[in-house]
Each structure stands twice: as structure tokens, then as C-alpha cells.
C-alpha atoms as a PDB file:
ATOM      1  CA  UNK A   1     -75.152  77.197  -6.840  1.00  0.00           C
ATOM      2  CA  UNK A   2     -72.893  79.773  -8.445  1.00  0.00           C
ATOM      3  CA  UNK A   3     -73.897  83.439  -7.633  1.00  0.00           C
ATOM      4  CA  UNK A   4     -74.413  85.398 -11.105  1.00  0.00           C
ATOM      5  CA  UNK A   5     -71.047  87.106 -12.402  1.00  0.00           C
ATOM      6  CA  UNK A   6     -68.665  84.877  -9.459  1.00  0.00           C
ATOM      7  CA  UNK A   7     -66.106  83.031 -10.746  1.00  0.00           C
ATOM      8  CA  UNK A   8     -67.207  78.831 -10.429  1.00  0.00           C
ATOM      9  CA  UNK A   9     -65.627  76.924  -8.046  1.00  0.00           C
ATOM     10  CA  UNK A  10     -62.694  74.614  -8.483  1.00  0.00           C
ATOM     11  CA  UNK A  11     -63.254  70.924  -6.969  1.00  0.00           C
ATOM     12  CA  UNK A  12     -60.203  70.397  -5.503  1.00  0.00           C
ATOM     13  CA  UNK A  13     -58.094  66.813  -5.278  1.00  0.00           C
ATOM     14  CA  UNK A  14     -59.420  64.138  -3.640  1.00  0.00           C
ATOM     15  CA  UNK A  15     -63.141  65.235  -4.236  1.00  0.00           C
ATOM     16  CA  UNK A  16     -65.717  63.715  -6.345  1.00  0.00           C
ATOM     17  CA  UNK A  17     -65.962  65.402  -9.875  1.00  0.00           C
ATOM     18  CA  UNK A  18     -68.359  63.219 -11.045  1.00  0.00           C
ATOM     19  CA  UNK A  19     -69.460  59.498  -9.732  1.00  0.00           C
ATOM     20  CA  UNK A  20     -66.847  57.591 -10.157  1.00  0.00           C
ATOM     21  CA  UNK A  21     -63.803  60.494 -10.790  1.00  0.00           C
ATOM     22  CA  UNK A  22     -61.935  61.385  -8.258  1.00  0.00           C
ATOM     23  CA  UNK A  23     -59.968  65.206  -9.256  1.00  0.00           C
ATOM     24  CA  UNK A  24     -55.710  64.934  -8.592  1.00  0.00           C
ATOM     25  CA  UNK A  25     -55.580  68.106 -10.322  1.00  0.00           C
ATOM     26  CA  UNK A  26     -56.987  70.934 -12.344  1.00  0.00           C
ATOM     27  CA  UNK A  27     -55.768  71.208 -15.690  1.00  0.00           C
ATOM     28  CA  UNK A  28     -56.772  74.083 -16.988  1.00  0.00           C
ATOM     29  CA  UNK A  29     -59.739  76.742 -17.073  1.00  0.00           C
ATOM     30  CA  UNK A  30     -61.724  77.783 -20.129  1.00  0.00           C
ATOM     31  CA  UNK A  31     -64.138  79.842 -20.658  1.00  0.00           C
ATOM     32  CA  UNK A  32     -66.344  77.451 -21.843  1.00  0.00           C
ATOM     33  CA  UNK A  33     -64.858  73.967 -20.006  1.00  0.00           C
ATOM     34  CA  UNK A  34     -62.718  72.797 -16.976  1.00  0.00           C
ATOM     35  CA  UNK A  35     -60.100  70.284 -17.857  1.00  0.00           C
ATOM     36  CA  UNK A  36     -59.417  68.252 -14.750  1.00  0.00           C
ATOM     37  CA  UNK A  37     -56.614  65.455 -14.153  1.00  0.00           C
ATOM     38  CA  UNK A  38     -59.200  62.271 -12.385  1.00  0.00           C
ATOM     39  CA  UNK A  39     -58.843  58.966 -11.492  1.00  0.00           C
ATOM     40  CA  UNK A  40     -61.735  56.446 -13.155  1.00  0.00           C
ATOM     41  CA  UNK A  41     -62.552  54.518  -9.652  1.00  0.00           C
ATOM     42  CA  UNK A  42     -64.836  52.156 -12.722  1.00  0.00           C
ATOM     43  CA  UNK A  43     -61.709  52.005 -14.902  1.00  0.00           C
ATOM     44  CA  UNK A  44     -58.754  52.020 -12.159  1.00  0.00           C
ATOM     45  CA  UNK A  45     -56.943  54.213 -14.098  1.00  0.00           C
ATOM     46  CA  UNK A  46     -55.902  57.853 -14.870  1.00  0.00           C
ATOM     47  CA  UNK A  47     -58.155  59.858 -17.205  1.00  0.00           C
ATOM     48  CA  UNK A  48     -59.298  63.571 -18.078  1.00  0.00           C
ATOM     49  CA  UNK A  49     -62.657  65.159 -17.661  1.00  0.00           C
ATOM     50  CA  UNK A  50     -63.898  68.268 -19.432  1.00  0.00           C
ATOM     51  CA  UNK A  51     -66.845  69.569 -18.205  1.00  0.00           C
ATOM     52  CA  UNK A  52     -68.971  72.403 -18.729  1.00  0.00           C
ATOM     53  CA  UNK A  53     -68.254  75.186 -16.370  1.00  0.00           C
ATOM     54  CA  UNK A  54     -71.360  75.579 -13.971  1.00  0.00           C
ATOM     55  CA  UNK A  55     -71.655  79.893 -15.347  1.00  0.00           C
ATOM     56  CA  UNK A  56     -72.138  78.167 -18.968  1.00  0.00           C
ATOM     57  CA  UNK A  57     -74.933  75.249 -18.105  1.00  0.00           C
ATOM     58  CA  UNK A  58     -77.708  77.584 -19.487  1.00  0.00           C
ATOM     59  CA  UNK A  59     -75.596  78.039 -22.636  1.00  0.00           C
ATOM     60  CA  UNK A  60     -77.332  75.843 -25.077  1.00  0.00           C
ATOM     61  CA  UNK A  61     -75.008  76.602 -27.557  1.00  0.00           C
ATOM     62  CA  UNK A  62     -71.819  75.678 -25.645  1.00  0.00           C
ATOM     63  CA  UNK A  63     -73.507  72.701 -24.191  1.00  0.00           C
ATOM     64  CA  UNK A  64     -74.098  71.335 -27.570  1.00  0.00           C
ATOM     65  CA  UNK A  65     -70.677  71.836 -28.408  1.00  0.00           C
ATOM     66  CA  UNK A  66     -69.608  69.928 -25.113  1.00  0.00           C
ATOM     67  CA  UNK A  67     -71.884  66.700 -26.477  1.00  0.00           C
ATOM     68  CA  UNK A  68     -70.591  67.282 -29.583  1.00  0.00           C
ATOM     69  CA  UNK A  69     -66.780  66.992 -28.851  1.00  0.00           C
ATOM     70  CA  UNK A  70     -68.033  63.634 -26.771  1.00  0.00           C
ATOM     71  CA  UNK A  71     -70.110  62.162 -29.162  1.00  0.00           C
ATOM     72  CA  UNK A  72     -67.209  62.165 -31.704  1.00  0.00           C
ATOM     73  CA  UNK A  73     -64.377  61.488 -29.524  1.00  0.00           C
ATOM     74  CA  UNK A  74     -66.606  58.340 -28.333  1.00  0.00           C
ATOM     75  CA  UNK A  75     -67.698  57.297 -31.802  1.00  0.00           C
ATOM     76  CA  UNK A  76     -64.249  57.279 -34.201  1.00  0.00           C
ATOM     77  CA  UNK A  77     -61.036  55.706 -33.464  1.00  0.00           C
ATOM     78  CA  UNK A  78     -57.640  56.496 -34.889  1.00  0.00           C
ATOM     79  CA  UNK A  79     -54.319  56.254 -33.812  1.00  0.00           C
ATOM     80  CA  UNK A  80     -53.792  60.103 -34.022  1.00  0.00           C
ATOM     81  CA  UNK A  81     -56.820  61.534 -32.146  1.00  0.00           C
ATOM     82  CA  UNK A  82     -57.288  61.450 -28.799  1.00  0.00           C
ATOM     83  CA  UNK A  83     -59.917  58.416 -27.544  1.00  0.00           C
ATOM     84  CA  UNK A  84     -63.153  59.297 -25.727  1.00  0.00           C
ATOM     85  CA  UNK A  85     -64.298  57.224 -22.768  1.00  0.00           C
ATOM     86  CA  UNK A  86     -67.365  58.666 -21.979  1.00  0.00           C
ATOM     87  CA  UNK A  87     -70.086  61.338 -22.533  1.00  0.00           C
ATOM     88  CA  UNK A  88     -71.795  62.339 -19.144  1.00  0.00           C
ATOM     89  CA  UNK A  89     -75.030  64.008 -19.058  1.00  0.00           C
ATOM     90  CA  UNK A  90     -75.884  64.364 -15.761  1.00  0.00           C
ATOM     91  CA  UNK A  91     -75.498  65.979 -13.090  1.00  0.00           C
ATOM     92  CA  UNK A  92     -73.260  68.171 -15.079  1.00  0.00           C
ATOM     93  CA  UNK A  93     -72.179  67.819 -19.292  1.00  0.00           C
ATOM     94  CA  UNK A  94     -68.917  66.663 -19.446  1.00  0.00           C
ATOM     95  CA  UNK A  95     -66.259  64.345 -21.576  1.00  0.00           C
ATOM     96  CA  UNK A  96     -64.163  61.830 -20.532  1.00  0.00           C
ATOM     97  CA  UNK A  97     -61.373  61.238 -22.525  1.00  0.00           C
ATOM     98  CA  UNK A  98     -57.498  58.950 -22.043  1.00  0.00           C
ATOM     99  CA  UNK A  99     -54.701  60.508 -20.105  1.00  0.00           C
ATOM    100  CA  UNK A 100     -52.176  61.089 -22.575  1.00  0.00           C
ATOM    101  CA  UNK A 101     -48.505  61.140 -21.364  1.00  0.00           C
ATOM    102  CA  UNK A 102     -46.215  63.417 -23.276  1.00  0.00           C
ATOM    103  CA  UNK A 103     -45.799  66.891 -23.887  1.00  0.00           C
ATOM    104  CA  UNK A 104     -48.031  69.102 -26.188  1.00  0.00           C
ATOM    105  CA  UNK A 105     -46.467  70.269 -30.058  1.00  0.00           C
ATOM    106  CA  UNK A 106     -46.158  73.859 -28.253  1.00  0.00           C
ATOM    107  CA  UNK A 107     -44.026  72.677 -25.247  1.00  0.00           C
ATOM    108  CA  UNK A 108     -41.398  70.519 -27.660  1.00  0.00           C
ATOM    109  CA  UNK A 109     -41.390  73.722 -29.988  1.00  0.00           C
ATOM    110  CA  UNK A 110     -40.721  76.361 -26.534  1.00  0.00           C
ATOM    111  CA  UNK A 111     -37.445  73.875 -27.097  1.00  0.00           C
ATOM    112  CA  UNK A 112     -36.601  74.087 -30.434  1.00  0.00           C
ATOM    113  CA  UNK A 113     -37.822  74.100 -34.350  1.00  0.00           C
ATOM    114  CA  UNK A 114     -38.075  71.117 -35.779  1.00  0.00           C
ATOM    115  CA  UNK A 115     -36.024  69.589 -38.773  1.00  0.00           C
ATOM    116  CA  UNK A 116     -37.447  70.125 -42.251  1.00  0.00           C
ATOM    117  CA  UNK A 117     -37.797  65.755 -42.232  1.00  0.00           C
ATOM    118  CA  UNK A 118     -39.145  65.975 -38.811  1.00  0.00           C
ATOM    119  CA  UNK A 119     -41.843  68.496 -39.421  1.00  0.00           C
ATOM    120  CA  UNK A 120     -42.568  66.290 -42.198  1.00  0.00           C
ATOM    121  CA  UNK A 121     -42.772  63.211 -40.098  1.00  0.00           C
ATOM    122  CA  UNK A 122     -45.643  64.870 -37.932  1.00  0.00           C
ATOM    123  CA  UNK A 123     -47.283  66.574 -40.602  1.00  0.00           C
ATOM    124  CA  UNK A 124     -47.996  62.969 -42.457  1.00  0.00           C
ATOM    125  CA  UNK A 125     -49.125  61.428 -39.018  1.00  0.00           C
ATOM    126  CA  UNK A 126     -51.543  64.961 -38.658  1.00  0.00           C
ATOM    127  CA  UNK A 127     -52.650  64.499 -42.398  1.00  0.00           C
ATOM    128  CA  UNK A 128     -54.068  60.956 -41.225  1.00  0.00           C
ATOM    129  CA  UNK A 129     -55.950  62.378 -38.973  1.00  0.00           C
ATOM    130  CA  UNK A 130     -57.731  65.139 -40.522  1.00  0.00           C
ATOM    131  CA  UNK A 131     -58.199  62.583 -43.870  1.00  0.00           C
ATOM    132  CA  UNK A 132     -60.357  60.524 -41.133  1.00  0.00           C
ATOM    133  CA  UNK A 133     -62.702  63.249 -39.494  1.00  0.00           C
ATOM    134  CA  UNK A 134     -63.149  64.885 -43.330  1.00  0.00           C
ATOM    135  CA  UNK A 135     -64.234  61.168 -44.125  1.00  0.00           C
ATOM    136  CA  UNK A 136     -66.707  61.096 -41.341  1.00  0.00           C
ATOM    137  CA  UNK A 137     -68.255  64.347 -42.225  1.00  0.00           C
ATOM    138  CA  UNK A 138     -65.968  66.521 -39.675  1.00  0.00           C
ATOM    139  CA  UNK A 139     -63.686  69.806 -39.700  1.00  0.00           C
ATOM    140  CA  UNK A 140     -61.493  70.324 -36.983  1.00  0.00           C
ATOM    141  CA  UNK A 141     -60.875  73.981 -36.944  1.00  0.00           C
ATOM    142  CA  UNK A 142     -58.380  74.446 -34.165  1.00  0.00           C
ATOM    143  CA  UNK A 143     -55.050  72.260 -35.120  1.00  0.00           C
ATOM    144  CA  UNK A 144     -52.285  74.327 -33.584  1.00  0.00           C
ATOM    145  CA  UNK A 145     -49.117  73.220 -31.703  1.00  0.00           C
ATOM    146  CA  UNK A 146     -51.675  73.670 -27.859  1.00  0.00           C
ATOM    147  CA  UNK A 147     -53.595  70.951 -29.423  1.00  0.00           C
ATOM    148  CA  UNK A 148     -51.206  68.007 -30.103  1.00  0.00           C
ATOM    149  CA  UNK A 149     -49.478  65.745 -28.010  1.00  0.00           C
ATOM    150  CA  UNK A 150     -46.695  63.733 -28.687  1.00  0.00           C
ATOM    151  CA  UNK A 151     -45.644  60.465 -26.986  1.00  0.00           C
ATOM    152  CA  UNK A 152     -42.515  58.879 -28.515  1.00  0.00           C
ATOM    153  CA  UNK A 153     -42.787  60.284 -31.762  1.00  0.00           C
ATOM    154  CA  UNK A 154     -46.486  59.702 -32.152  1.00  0.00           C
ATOM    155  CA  UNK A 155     -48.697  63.006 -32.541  1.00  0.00           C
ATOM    156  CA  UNK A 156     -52.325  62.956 -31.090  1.00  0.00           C
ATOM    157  CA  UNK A 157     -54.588  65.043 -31.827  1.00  0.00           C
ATOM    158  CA  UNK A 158     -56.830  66.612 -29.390  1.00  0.00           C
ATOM    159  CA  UNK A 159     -59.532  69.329 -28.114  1.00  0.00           C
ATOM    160  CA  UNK A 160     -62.786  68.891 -31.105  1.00  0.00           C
ATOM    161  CA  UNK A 161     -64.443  71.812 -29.092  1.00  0.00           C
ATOM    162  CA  UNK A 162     -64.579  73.704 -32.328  1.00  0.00           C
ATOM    163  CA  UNK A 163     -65.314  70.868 -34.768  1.00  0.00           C
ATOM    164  CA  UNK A 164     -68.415  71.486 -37.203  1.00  0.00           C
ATOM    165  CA  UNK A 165     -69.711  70.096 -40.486  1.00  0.00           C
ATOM    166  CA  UNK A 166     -68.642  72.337 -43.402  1.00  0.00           C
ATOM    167  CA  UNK A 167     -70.982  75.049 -44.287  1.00  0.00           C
ATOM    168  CA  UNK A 168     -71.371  78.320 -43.093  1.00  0.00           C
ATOM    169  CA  UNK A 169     -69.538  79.199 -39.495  1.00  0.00           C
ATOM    170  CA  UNK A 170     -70.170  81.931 -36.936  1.00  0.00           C
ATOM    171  CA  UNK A 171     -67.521  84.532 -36.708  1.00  0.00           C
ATOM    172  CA  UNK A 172     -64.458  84.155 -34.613  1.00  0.00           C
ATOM    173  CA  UNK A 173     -64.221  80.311 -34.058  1.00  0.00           C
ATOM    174  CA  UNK A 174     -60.792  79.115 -33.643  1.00  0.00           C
ATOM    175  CA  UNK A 175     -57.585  80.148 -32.428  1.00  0.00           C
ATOM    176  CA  UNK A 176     -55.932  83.804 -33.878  1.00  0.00           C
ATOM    177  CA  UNK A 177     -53.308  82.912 -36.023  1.00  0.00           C
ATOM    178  CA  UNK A 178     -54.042  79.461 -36.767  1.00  0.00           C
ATOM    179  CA  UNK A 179     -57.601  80.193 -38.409  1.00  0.00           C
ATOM    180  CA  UNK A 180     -58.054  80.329 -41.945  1.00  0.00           C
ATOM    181  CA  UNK A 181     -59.747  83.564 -43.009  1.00  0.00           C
ATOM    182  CA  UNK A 182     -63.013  82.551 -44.029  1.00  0.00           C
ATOM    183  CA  UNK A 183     -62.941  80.892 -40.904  1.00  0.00           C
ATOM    184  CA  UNK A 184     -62.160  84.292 -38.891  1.00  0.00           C
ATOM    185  CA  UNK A 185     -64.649  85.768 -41.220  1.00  0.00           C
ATOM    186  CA  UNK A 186     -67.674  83.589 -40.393  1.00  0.00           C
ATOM    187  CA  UNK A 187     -67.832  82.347 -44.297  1.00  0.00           C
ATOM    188  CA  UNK A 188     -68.003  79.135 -45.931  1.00  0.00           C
ATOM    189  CA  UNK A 189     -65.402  76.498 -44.247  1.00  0.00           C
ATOM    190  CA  UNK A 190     -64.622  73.538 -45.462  1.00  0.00           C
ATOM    191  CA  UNK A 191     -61.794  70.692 -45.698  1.00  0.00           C
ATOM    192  CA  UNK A 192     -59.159  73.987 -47.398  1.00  0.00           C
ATOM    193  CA  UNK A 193     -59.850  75.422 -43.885  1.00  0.00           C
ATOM    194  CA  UNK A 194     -58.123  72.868 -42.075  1.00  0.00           C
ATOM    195  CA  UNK A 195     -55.104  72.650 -44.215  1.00  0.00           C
ATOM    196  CA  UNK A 196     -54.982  76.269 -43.627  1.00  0.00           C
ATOM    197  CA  UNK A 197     -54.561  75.248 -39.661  1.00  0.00           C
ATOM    198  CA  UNK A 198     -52.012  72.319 -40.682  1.00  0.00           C
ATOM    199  CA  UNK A 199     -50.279  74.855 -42.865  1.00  0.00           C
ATOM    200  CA  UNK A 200     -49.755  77.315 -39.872  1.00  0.00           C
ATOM    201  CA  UNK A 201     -48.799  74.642 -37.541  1.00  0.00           C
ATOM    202  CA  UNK A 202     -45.913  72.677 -39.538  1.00  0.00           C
ATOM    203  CA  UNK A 203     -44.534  76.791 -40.209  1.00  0.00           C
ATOM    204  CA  UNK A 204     -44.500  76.882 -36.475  1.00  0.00           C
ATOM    205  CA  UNK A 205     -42.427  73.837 -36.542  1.00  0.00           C
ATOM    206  CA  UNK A 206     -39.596  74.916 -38.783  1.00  0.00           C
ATOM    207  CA  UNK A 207     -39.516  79.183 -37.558  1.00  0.00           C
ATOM    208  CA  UNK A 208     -38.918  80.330 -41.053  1.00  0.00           C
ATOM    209  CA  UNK A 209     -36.438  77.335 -42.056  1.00  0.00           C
ATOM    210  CA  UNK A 210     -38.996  75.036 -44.010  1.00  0.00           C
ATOM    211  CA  UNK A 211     -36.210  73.840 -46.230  1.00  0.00           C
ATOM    212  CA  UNK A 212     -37.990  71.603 -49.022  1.00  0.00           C
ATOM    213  CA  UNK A 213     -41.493  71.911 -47.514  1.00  0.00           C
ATOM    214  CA  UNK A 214     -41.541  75.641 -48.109  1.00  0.00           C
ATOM    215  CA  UNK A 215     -43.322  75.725 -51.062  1.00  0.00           C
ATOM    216  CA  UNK A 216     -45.969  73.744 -49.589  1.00  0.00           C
ATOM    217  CA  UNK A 217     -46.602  75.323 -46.836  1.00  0.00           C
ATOM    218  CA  UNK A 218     -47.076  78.745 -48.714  1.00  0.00           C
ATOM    219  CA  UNK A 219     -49.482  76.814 -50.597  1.00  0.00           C
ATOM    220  CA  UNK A 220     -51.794  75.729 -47.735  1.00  0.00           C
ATOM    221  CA  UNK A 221     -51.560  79.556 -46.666  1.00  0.00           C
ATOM    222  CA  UNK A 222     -53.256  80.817 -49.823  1.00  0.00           C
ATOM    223  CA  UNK A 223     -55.675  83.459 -49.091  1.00  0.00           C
ATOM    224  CA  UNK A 224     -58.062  81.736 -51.193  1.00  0.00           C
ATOM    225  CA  UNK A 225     -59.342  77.955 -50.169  1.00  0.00           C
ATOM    226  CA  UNK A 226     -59.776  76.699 -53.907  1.00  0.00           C
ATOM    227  CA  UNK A 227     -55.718  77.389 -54.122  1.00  0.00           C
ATOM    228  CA  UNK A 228     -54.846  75.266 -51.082  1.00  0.00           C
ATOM    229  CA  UNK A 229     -54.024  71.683 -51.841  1.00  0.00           C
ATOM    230  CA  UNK A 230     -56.398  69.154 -50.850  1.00  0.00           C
ATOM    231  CA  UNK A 231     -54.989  66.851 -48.231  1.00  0.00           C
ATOM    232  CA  UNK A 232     -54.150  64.150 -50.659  1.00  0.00           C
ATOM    233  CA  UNK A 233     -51.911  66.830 -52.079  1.00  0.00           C
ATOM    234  CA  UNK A 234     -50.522  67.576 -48.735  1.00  0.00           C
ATOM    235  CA  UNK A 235     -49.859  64.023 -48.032  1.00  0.00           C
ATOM    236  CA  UNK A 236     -48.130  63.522 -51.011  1.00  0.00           C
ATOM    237  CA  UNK A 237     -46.000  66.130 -50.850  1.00  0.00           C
ATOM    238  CA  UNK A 238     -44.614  65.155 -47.288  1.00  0.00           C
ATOM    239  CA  UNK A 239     -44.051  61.364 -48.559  1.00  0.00           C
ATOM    240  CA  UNK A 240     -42.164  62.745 -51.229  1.00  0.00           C
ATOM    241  CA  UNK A 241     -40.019  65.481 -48.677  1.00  0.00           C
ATOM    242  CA  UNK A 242     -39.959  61.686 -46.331  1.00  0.00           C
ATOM    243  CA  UNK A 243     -38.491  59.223 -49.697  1.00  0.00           C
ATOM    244  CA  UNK A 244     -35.780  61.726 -50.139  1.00  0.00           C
ATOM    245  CA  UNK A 245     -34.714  61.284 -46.544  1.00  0.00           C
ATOM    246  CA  UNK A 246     -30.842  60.297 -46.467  1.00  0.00           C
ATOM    247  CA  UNK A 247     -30.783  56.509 -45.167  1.00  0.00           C
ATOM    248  CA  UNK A 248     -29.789  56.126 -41.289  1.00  0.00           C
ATOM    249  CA  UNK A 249     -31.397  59.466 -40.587  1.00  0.00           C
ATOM    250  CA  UNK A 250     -33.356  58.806 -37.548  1.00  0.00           C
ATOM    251  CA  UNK A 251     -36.068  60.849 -35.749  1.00  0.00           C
ATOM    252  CA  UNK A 252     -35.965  61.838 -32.753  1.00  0.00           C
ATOM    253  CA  UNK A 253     -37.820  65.437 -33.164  1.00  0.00           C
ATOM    254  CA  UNK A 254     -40.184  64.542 -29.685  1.00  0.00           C
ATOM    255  CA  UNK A 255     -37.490  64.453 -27.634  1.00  0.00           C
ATOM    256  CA  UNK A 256     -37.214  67.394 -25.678  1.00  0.00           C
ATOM    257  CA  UNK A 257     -33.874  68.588 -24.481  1.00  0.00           C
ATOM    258  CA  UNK A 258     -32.651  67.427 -20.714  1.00  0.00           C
ATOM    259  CA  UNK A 259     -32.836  70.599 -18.469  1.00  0.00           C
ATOM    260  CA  UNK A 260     -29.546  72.222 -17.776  1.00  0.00           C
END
């Protein structure tokens, strides 16, 4: 049991997690969730578990939000967002989710920008992804260069912590700089909210050099939501940026440089 106000315990490798997942590493520590590195004895294979820190298993609210994440990542499949494995209920909440080899949006960009053509390249493969969880009912709320990886040129998405239904949000959910502000603002979000995040994240991508996609991406940062473009919009505009591409142009924006 973990004394009130000390900080949990981290299982260390080669101990049990969970029945049947083994911990090679930690990950990372939230302040909601653990993220450890685990081998699936079931599965023989690699995978990640998030699970609810033991100082937050009276937190109804963040426990919801744990079965949430799981329940979705389980459910919907698409080539751009992470794949769930499992939801585990007992004897602690957690999700189980692929190992995804590759480095995260953030690491490639600690590198370099990205091309114009190559921002646009991502952004259409991120568009696909938010067009399916808006078709299933979902907002993601925290798209931001942390939470994509990219293996060979394909960009996952990951980390539905945050996602909601649109309506009415509590203040503060997201990440600071990457929330729309009626998302900061606990108002009304909706679809316009996540372009707001995609927005954000392709300007990360170019640092100020957006080239051809610059009026679009001062468009998706419109203080107002009704101004955005809808992701149709979006996804037009970067298949148009894409057509215009000179021929033998070839990506290789997930590359990251050798060390030196």
C-alpha cells in the first residue's frame, strides 16, 4: 500500500506488472499514469502498459479516463493511431497498447524543421486520423509533436488520455500551447478544436518557414472555431500543397540525422 502523500513505487525490470507483463523498463511517469516498456508472456512479444498510478486509484475521474483511452484504443482501427491490446481492470486499471518503434514528431523536430511538402505529407496522414475518431463520435484534444510517432515515414498517433465527446470541457485539459482556447477556457469544444491542435503542430514542423501552407495554418489558428476550416478543408488544402510537388521529389522528412 502506498503511504498518503509518498511518491508510488516503480516495479522495476524483470518483475510482474500485471499477469502476464513482465516490466524491461519504465517509460515515463505521469501524474495520472505510468507508461512501462513489458513483455506480453500471452503474446510473446514487446508491448506498453499504462496504468493508473496506485496515489490516483480513488480518482474516479482519472480512472474513467484510463478505461476510456482503452476502450477506444481497443475498439477502432486505423493505420495512424496507435492499436490497443487490452483493457485491464483488475488488480490495477491499466491499457495495453503495441510497441511502436520509431521516434516521436518532437524528437525528429529537436533535429530539424521539416520541408513545407514534408509537413504536408504528415499533416494529410494526421488529417486521416482525426477524420476517423470525429466519425466515431471522438475529439482528441492533445495532438502535439510528444504525441506522434513516426516509423518510416508513417505518423501514429497516440496518448487518447484527453479524448472526450464534444460539448462542454473542464478547464485546463490539454497541453499549453497546443490547446485551442475554448479548450483552455473550459467552453464548448468541438471538431475546430482539434484542427486548432493540428494547426499548432504542422507550425512546429516548419519554425516559421510554412512556405505554401502558411495561409492555412493561420487559418486553423483563428481565435474563433467557426473560422477554422473543417478538416475536409484541411485535407484539401495539403493535397493541393502535395499535387504541386515537383516530380522525383522524395520524402524522407522521418529520417533523423546520423549522430556526429
Amino acid at each position: 500500500m502506498t503511504q498518503v502523500g509518498a511518491e508510488p513505487r516503480v516495479v522495476p525490470p524483470g518483475e510482474e506488472l500485471l499477469p502476464g507483463y513482465v516490466v524491461e523498463a519504465l517509460l515515463a511517469r505521469g501524474g495520472r499514469v505510468d507508461t512501462y516498456d513489458v513483455t506480453s508472456t500471452g503474446r510473446d512479444c514487446r508491448a506498453v502498459v499504462k496504468v493508473l498510478r496506485e496515489d490516483r486509484e480513488h480518482d474516479a475521474h482519472v480512472r474513467e479516463a484510463v478505461l476510456t483511452e482503452g476502450a477506444l484504443l481497443t475498439a477502432l482501427s486505423h493505420p495512424h493511431l496507435v492499436r490497443g491490446y487490452e483493457v485491464v481492470r483488475s488488480p490495477r486499471v491499466a491499457v495495453v497498447t503495441e510497441t511502436l518503434p520509431g521516434a516521436t514528431l518532437a524528437a525528429l523536430l529537436d533535429d530539424r524543421p521539416l520541408r513545407p511538402v514534408d509537413t504536408a505529407v504528415l499533416g494529410r496522414q494526421l488529417v486521416s486520423a482525426l477524420s476517423y475518431l470525429h466519425a466515431h463520435g471522438w475529439l482528441h484534444l492533445d495532438l502535439k509533436p510528444d504525441n506522434v510517432v513516426v516509423q518510416e515515414g508513417r505518423a501514429v498517433l497516440i496518448d487518447l488520455g484527453v479524448a472526450t465527446r464534444p460539448g462542454r470541457l473542464e478547464r485546463g485539459v490539454g497541453t499549453e500551447g497546443y490547446a485551442a482556447p475554448e479548450q483552455h477556457a473550459g467552453l464548448v469544444v468541438s471538431a475546430a478544436t482539434d484542427v486548432w491542435g493540428l494547426g499548432a503542430t504542422l507550425s512546429e514542423c516548419t519554425r516559421g518557414r510554412p512556405g505554401p501552407l502558411g495561409p492555412l495554418l493561420e487559418a486553423c489558428a483563428a481565435a474563433d472555431p467557426a473560422s477554422r476550416p473543417a478538416l475536409g478543408e484541411v485535407r484539401d488544402e495539403l493535397d493541393a500543397v502535395l499535387s504541386r510537388r515537383p516530380a522525383g521529389l522524395r520524402a524522407s522528412w522521418w529520417r533523423r540525422r546520423s549522430p556526429r
